[in-house]
Each structure stands twice: as structure tokens, then as C-alpha cells.
Protein backbone atom coordinates (compact mmCIF):
# COMPACT_ATOMS: atom_id res chain seq x y z
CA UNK A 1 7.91 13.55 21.78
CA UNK A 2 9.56 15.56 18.99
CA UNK A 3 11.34 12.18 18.07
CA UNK A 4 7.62 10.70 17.56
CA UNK A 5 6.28 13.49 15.46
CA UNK A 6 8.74 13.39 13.06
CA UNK A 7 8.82 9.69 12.62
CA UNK A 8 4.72 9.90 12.43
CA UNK A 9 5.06 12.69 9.72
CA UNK A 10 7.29 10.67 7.72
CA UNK A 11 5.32 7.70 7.95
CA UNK A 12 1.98 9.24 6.52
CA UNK A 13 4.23 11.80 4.30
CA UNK A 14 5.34 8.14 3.01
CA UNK A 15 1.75 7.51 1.92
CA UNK A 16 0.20 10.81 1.20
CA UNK A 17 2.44 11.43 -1.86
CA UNK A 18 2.06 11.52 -5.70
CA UNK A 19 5.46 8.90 -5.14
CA UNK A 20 2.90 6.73 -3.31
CA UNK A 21 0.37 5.99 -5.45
CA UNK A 22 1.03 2.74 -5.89
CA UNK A 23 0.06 2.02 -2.29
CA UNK A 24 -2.73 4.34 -2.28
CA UNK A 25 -4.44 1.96 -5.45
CA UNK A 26 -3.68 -0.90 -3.38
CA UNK A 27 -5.58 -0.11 -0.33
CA UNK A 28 -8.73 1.39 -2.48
CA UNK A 29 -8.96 -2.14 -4.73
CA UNK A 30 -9.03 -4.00 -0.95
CA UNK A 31 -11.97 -1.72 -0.06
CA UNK A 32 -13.53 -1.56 -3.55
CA UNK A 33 -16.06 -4.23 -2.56
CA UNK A 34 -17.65 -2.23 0.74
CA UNK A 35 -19.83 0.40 1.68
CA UNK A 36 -20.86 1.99 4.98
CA UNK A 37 -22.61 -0.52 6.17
CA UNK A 38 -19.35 -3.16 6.18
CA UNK A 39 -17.28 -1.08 8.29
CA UNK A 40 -17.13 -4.00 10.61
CA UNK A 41 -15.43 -5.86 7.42
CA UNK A 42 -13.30 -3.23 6.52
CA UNK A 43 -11.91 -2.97 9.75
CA UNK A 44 -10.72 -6.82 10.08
CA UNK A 45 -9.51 -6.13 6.30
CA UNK A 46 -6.84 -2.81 7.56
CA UNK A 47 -6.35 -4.67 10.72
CA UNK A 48 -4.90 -7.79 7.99
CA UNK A 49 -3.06 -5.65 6.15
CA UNK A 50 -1.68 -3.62 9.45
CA UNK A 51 -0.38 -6.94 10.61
CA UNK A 52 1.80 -8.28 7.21
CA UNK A 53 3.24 -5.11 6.88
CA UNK A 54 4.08 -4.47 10.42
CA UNK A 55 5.72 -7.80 10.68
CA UNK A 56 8.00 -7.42 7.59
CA UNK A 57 8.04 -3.87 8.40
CA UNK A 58 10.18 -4.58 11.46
CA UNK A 59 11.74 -7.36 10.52
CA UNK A 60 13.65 -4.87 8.15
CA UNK A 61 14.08 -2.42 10.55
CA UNK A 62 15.90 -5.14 13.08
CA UNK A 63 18.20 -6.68 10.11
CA UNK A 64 16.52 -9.99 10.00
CA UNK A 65 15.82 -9.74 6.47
CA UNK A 66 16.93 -8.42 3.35
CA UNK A 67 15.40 -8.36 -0.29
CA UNK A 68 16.31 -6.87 -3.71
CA UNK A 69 14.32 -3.47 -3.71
CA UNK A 70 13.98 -3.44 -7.51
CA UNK A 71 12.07 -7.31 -7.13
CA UNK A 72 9.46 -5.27 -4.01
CA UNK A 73 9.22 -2.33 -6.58
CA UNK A 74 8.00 -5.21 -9.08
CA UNK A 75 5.59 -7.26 -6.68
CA UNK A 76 3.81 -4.24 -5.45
CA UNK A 77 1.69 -3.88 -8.77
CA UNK A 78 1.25 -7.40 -9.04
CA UNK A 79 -0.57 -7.58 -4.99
CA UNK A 80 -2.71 -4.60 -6.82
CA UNK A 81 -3.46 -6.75 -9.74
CA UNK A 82 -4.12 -9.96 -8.15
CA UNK A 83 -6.40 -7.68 -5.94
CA UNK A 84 -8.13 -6.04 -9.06
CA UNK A 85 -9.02 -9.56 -10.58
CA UNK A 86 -10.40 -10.94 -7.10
CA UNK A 87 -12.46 -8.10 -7.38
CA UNK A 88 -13.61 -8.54 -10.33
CA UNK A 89 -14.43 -12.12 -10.38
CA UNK A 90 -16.26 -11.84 -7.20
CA UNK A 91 -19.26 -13.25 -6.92
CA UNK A 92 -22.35 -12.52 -4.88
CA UNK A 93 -22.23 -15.56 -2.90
CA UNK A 94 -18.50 -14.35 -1.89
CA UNK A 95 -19.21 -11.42 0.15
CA UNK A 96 -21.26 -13.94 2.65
CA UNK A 97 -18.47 -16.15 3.38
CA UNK A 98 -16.77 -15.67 7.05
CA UNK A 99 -13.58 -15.41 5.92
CA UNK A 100 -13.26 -13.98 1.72
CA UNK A 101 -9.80 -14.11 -0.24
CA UNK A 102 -9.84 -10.85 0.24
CA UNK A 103 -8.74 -10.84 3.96
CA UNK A 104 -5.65 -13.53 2.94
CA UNK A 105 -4.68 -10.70 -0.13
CA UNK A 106 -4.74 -8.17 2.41
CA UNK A 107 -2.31 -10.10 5.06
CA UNK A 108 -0.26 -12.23 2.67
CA UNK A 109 -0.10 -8.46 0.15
CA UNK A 110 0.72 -6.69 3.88
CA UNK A 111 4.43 -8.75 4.07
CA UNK A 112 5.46 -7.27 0.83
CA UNK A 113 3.96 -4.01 1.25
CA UNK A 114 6.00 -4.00 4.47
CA UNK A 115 9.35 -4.26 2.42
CA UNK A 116 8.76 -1.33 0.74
CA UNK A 117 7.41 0.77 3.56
CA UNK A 118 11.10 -0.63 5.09
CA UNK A 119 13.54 1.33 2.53
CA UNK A 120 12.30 4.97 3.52
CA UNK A 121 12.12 3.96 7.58
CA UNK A 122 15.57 2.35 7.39
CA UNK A 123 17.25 5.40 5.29
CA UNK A 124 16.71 7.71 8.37
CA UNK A 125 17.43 5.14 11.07
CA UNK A 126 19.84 4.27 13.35
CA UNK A 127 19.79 1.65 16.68
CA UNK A 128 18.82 3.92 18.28
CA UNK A 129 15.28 4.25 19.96
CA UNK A 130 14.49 1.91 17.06
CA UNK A 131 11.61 0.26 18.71
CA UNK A 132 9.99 3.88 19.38
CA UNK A 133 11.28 5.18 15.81
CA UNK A 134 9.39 2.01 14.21
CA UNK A 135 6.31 2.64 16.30
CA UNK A 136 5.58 6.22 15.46
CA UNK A 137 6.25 5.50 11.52
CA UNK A 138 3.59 2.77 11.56
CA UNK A 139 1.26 4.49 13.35
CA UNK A 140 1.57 7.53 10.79
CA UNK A 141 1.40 4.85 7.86
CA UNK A 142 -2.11 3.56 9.67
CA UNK A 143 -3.98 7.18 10.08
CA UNK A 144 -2.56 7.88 6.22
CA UNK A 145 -4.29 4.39 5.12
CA UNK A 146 -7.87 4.83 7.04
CA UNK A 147 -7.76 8.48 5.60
CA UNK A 148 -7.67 6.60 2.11
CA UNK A 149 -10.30 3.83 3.11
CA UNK A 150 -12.83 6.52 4.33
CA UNK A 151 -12.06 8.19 1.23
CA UNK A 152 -13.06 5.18 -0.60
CA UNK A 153 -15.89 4.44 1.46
CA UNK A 154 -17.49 8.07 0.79
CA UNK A 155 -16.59 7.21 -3.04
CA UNK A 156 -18.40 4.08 -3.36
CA UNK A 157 -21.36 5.59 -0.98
CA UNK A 158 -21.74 8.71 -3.48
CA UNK A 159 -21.64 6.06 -6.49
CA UNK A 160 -23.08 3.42 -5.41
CA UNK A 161 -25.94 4.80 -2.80
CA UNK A 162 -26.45 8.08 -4.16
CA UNK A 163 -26.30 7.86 -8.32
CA UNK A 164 -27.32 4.14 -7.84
CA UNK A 165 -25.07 2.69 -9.76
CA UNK A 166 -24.98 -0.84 -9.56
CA UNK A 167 -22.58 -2.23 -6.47
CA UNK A 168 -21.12 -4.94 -8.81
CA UNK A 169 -20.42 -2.61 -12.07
CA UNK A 170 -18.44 -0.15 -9.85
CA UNK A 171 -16.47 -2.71 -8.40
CA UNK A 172 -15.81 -4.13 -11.86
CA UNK A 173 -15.43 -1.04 -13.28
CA UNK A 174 -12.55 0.59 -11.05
CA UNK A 175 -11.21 -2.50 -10.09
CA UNK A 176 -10.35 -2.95 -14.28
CA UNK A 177 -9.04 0.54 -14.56
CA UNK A 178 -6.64 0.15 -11.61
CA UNK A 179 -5.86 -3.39 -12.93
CA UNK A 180 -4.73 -1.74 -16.18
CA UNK A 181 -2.62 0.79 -13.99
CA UNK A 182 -0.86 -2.04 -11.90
CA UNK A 183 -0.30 -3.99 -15.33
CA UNK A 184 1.28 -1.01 -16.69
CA UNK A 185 3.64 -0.26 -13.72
CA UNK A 186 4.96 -3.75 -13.34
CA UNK A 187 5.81 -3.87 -16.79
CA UNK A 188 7.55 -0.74 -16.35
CA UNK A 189 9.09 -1.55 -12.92
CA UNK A 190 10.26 -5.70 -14.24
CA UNK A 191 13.84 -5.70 -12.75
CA UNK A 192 15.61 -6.67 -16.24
CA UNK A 193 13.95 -3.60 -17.95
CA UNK A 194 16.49 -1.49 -19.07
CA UNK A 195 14.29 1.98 -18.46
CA UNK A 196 13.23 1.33 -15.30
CA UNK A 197 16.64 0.59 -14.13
CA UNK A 198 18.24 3.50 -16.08
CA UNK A 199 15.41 5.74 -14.36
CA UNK A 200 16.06 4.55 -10.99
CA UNK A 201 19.69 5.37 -11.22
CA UNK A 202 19.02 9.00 -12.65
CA UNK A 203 17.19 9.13 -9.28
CA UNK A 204 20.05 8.01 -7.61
CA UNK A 205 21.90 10.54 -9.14
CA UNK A 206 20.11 13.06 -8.39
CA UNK A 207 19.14 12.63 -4.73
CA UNK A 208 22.99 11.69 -4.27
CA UNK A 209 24.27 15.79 -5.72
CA UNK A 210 20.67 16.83 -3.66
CA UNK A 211 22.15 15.38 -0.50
CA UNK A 212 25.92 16.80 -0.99
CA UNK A 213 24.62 19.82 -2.19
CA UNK A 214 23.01 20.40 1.31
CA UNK A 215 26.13 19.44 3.09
């Protein structure tokens, strides 16, 4: 039991965090586009997104598969922008459809999502009670992610149902502001950029004479 508590702490630790953010913009774009009243909707959308990053999540966690973290630390703005423009291009017409792009962005956006949830999960673990580690860490990454879609969803009712704001301009509007965001950290984050790689070994660095320091 102690095991699981500490792996579910880490896992929403993993999203609640300034370090997160990233994530965080990613899961409010996919819920831009719904209020209250599409909870149904939302809740096919997180279960989408629960099942691409679950599957690549463990994947990781078993050895099956192994990617460049600098190229994940790269696509994860780009599954924010490519969410951002969907949103913004939406039409009416769209959120009548059985099935929206937005549902295929959430799985397809889930697998790479997964990679990166991977790094922190497989810097703790060993072989051992993987299976229940793995569990507990997702299940902490899921009650982090609906506290940030209810969030959202209390957002969007106070804009949207409350100061009447049009339903279409606020989905244009913050879905262009965190575009601009997600633009600005992939340029940052491009794996031949000399900053970003210069940063990311001062981090190194540091969390290396953290770690021996505590020895």
C-alpha cells in the first residue's frame, strides 16, 4: 500500500508542477471546445488520451521501446499546437460529427505524451512490482488530468455561460494564446538548438552534484 501511494504521488506530482506545464496546456486546448453540458464528450476525449499514453507509457516501462528524449521534449509542443489550430479552425458543423479530429489528436497526441510521462516513471524503477509500480503512477497521472479538465470546464462555464462571451471567440481566443506558447517552446526545445541543449545539460549538472550531495 505504501508502495502505491508513493508511485500515485509521483504520478500527479508529475503533472501538478510549474515543470509540467506543457502537459497541463495540452489537456486544456483538448477541452477548450466543451462546456458542462458535453461531459459525456469529454469523457470519451480523457478516456483517448488515457489509452495512447498508457500504451506507450508501458511500453517504456517494459523496455520495448526507446526514443531520443530531446525529439519527445520537441513533439510535445507541436501535439499542443496542432491541437490549438484544430481548435481554432473548428467549425460549427464539427462539434456534431460522431467522431471529431479531436478524439484522433487526443489518442494519436496520448502515444507521445506517454514517452515523456516514461522518463520520470522509469528513473525510479526497477523490475520489480513493475506492473503495480506502473499502475499506481497512471492512476495518479489520471486524477491530476480530470483535476485540470474540471478546471477547464468551470473556466469556460464562468466565460462562456456566465460573462457570455461568445463559445467560438473563447475557443479562438485561448486556443491562439496557447498556440503562441507551444510555438515558442518548440522553438526553444528543437533538438539542434544550441540553448536548449546547453540548458538541459546545466540541469544535468545540477541534479547529478544534488543527487551525490545527498549520498
Amino acid at each position: 500500500m505504501q508502495d502505491f501511494t508513493f508511485y500515485f504521488q509521483l504520478g500527479t506530482e508529475h503533472i501538478l508542477t510549474p515543470d509540467a506545464l506543457d502537459h497541463i496546456l495540452f489537456v486544456t486546448a483538448l477541452c477548450l471546445r466543451y462546456l458542462w453540458q458535453d461531459w459525456k464528450k469529454v469523457v470519451v476525449l480523457v478516456t483517448a488520451f488515457t489509452i495512447g499514453h498508457s500504451l506507450t507509457l508501458a511500453l517504456s516501462a517494459l523496455d520495448y521501446i526507446h526514443v531520443n528524449a530531446s525529439w519527445i521534449e520537441f513533439l510535445i509542443p507541436l501535439t499542443i499546437a496542432a491541437t490549438c489550430i484544430n481548435n481554432i479552425f473548428q467549425r460549427k458543423t464539427d462539434s456534431k460529427q460522431r467522431l471529431p479530429m479531436i478524439y484522433f489528436f487526443a489518442l494519436f497526441f496520448g502515444l507521445i505524451h506517454g514517452l515523456a510521462f516514461a522518463g520520470q516513471f522509469l528513473s525510479l524503477e526497477g523490475k520489480e512490482g513493475l506492473i503495480g509500480h506502473l499502475l499506481a503512477f497512471n492512476i495518479g497521472i489520471e486524477a491530476a488530468q480530470l483535476l485540470i479538465v474540471l478546471i477547464v470546464l468551470l473556466l469556460s462555464y464562468l466565460v462562456v455561460q456566465l460573462l457570455k462571451l461568445s463559445r467560438f471567440v473563447w475557443l479562438r481566443g485561448a486556443s491562439a494564446l496557447i498556440l503562441v506558447i507551444s510555438l515558442f517552446w518548440a522553438y526553444k526545445r528543437f533538438p539542434y538548438h544550441k540553448n536548449y541543449h546547453d540548458e538541459s545539460e546545466k540541469t544535468v549538472l545540477v541534479s547529478g552534484i544534488c543527487c551525490s550531495g545527498t549520498v
